[in-house]
N, C-alpha and C. Protein backbone atom coordinates (compact mmCIF):
# COMPACT_ATOMS: atom_id res chain seq x y z
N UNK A 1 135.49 190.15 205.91
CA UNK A 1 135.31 189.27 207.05
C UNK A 1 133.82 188.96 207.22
N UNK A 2 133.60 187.86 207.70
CA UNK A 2 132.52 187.66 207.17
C UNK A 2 131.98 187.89 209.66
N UNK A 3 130.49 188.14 209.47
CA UNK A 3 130.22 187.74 210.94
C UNK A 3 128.76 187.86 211.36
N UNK A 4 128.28 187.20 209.80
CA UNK A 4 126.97 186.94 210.28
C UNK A 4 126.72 185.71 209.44
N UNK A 5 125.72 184.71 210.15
CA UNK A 5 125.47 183.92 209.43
C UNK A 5 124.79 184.04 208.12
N UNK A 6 124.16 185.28 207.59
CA UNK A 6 123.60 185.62 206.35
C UNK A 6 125.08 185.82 205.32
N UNK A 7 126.05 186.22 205.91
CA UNK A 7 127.21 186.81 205.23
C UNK A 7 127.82 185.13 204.99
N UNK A 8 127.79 184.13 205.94
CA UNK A 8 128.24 182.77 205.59
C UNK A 8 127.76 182.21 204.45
N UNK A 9 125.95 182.59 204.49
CA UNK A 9 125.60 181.93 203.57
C UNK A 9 126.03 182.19 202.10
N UNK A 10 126.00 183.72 202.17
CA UNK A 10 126.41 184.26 200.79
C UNK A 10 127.84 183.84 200.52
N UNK A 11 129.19 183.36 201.19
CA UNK A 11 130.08 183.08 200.81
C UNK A 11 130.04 181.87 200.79
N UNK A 12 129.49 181.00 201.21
CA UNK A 12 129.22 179.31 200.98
C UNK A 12 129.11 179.35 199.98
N UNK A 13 127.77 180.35 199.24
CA UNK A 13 127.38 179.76 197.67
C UNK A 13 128.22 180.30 196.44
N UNK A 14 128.82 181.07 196.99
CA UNK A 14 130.23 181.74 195.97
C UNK A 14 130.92 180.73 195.74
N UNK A 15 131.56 179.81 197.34
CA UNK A 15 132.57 178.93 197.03
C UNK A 15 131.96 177.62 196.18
N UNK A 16 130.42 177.61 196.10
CA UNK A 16 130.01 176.44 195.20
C UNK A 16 130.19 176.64 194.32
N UNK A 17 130.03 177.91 193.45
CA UNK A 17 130.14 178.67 192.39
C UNK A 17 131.77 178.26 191.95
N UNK A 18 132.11 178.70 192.72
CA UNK A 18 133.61 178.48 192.18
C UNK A 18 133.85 177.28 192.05
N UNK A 19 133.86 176.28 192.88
CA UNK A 19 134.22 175.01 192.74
C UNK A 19 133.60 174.09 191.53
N UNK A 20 132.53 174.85 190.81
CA UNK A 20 131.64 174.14 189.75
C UNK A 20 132.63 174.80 188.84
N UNK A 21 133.32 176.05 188.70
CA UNK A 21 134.03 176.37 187.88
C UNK A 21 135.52 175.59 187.53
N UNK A 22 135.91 176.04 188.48
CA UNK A 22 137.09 175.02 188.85
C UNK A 22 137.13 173.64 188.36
N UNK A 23 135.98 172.58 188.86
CA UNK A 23 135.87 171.58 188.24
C UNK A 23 135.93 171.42 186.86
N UNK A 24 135.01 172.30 186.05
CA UNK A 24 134.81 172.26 184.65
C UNK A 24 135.86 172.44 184.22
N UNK A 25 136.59 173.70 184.51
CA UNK A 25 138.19 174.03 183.99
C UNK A 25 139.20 172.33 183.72
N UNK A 26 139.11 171.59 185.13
CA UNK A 26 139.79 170.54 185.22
C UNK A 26 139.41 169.34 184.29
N UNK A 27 138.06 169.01 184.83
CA UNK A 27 137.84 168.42 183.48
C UNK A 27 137.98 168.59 181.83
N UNK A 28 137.90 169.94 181.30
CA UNK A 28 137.42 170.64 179.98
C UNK A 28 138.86 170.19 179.73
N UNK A 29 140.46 170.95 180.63
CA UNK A 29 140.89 171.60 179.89
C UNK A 29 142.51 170.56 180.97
N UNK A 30 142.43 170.47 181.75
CA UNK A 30 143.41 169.82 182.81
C UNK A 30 144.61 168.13 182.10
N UNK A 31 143.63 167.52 181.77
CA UNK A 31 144.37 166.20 180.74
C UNK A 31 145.21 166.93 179.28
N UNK A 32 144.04 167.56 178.52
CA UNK A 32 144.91 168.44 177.75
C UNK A 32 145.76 169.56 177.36
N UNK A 33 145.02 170.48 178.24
CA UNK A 33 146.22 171.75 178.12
C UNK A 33 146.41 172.28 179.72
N UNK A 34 147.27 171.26 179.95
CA UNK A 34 147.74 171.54 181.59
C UNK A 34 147.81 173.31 182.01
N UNK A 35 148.95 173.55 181.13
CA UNK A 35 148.90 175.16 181.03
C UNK A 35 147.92 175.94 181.28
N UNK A 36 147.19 175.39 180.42
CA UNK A 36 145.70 176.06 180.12
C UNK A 36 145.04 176.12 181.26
N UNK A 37 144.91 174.90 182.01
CA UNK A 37 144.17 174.67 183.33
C UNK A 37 145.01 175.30 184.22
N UNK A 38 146.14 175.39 184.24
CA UNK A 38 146.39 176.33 185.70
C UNK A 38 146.35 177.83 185.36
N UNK A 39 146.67 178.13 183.78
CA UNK A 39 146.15 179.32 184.31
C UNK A 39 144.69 179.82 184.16
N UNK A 40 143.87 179.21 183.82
CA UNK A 40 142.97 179.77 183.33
C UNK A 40 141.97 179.61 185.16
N UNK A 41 142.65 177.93 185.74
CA UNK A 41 141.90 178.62 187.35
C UNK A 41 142.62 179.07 188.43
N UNK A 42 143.74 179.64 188.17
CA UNK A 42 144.50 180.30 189.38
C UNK A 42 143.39 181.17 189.86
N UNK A 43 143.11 182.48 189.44
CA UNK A 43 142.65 183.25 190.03
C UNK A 43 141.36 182.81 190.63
N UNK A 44 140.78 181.73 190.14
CA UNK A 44 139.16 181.42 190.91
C UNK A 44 139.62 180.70 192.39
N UNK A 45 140.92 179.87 192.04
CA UNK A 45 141.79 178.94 193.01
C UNK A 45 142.21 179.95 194.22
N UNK A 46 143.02 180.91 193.98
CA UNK A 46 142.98 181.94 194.45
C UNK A 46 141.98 182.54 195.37
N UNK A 47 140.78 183.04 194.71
CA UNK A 47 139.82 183.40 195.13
C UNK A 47 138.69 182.57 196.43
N UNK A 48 139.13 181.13 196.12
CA UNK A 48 138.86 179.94 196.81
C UNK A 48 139.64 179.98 198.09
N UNK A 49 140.61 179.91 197.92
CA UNK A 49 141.87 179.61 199.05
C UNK A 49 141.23 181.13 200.26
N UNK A 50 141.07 182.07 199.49
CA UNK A 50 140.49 183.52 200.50
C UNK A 50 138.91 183.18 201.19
N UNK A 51 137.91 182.36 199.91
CA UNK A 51 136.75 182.62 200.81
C UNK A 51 136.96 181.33 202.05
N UNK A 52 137.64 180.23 201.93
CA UNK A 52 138.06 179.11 203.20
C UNK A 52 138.40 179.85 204.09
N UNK A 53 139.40 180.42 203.80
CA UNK A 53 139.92 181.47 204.98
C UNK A 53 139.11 182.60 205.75
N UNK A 54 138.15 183.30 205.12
CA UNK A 54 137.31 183.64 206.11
C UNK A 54 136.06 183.00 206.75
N UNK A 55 136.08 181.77 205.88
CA UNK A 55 134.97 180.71 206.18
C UNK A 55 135.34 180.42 207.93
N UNK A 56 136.61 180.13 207.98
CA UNK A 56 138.07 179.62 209.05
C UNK A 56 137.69 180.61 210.02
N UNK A 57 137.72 181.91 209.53
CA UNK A 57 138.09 182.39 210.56
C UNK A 57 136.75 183.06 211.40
N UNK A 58 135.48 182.83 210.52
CA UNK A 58 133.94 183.16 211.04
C UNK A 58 133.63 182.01 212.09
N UNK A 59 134.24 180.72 211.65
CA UNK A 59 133.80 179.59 212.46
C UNK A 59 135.14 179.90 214.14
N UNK A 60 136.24 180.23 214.02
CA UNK A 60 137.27 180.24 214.98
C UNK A 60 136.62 181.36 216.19
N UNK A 61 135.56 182.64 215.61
CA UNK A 61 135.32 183.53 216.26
C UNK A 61 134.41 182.86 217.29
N UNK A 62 133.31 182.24 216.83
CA UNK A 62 132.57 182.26 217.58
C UNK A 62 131.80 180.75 217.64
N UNK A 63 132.35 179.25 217.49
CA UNK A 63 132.09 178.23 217.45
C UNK A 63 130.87 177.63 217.34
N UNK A 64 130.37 178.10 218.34
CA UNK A 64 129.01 177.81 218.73
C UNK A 64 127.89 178.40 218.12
N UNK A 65 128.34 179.42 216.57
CA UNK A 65 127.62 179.69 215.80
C UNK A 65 126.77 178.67 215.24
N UNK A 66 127.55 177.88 214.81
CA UNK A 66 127.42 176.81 213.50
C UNK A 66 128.38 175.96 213.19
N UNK A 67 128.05 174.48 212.87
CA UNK A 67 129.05 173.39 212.63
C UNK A 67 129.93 173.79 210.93
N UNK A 68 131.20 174.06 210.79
CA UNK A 68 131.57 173.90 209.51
C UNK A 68 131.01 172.78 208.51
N UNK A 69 131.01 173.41 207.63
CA UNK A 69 130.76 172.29 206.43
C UNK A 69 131.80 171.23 205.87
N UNK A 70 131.28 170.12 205.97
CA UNK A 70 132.22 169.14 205.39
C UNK A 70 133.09 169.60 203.69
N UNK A 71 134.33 169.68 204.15
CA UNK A 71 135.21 170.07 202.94
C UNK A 71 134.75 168.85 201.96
N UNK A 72 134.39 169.38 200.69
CA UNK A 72 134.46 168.28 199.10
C UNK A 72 135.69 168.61 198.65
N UNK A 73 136.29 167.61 197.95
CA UNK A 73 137.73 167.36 197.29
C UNK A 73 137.08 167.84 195.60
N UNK A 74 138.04 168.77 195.04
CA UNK A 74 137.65 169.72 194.02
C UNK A 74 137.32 168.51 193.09
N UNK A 75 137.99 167.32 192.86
CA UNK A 75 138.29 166.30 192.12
C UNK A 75 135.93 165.49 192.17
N UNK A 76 135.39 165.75 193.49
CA UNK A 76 134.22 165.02 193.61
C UNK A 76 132.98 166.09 193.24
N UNK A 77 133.49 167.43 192.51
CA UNK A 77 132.51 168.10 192.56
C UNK A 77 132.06 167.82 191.10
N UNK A 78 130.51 168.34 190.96
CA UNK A 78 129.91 167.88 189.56
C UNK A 78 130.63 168.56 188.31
N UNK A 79 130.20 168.80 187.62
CA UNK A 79 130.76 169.70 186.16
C UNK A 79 130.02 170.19 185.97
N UNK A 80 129.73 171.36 185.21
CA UNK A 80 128.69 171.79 184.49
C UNK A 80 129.30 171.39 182.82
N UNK A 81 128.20 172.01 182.04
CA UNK A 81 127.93 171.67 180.61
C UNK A 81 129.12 172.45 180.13
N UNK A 82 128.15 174.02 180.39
CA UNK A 82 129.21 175.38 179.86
C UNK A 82 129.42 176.16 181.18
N UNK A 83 130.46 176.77 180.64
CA UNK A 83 130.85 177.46 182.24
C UNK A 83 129.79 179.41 181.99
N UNK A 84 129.74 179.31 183.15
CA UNK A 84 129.09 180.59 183.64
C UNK A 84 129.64 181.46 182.49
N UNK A 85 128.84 182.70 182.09
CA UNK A 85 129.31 183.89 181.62
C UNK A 85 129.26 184.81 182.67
N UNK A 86 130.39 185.28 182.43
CA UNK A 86 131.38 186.35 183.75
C UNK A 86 130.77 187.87 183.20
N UNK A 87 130.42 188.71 183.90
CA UNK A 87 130.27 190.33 183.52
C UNK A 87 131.60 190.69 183.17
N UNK A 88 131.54 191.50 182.60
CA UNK A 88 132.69 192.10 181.87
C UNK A 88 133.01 193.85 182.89
């Protein structure tokens, strides 16, 4: 749960993170190996759908923290080249 605005920030830039992933997945891999694209971003999709939700529920606590951020449609976010290397 997130309930500080330092803790927002750090999950804002996760969900950019992800959504640059996500995108690339869609683009790379979405026209051709449909399969491929859902599974390969469920779990980031997943992981997305959780940080909104405490995004939701930091802004529901206490309003007058801070204005939410305008939602981007996964479809308008940039691409990257190569996707991130993940720690193992």
């Amino acid at each position: 749960m997130i309930k500080t605005k330092a803790q927002y920030e750090v999950i804002r830039g996760q969900l950019e993170r992800l959504d640059s992933i996500i995108a690339n997945f869609r683009d790379k891999l979405k026209d051709k190996h449909l399969e491929n694209y859902a599974l390969f971003s469920e779990n980031y999709r997943v992981m997305r759908a959780e940080m909104l939700s405490q995004i939701e529920e930091y802004f529901s606590t206490d309003p007058a923290t801070c204005i939410p951020p305008q939602e981007v449609a996964v479809d308008e976010l940039p691409v990257l080249e190569e996707l991130p290397s993940v720690p193992v």
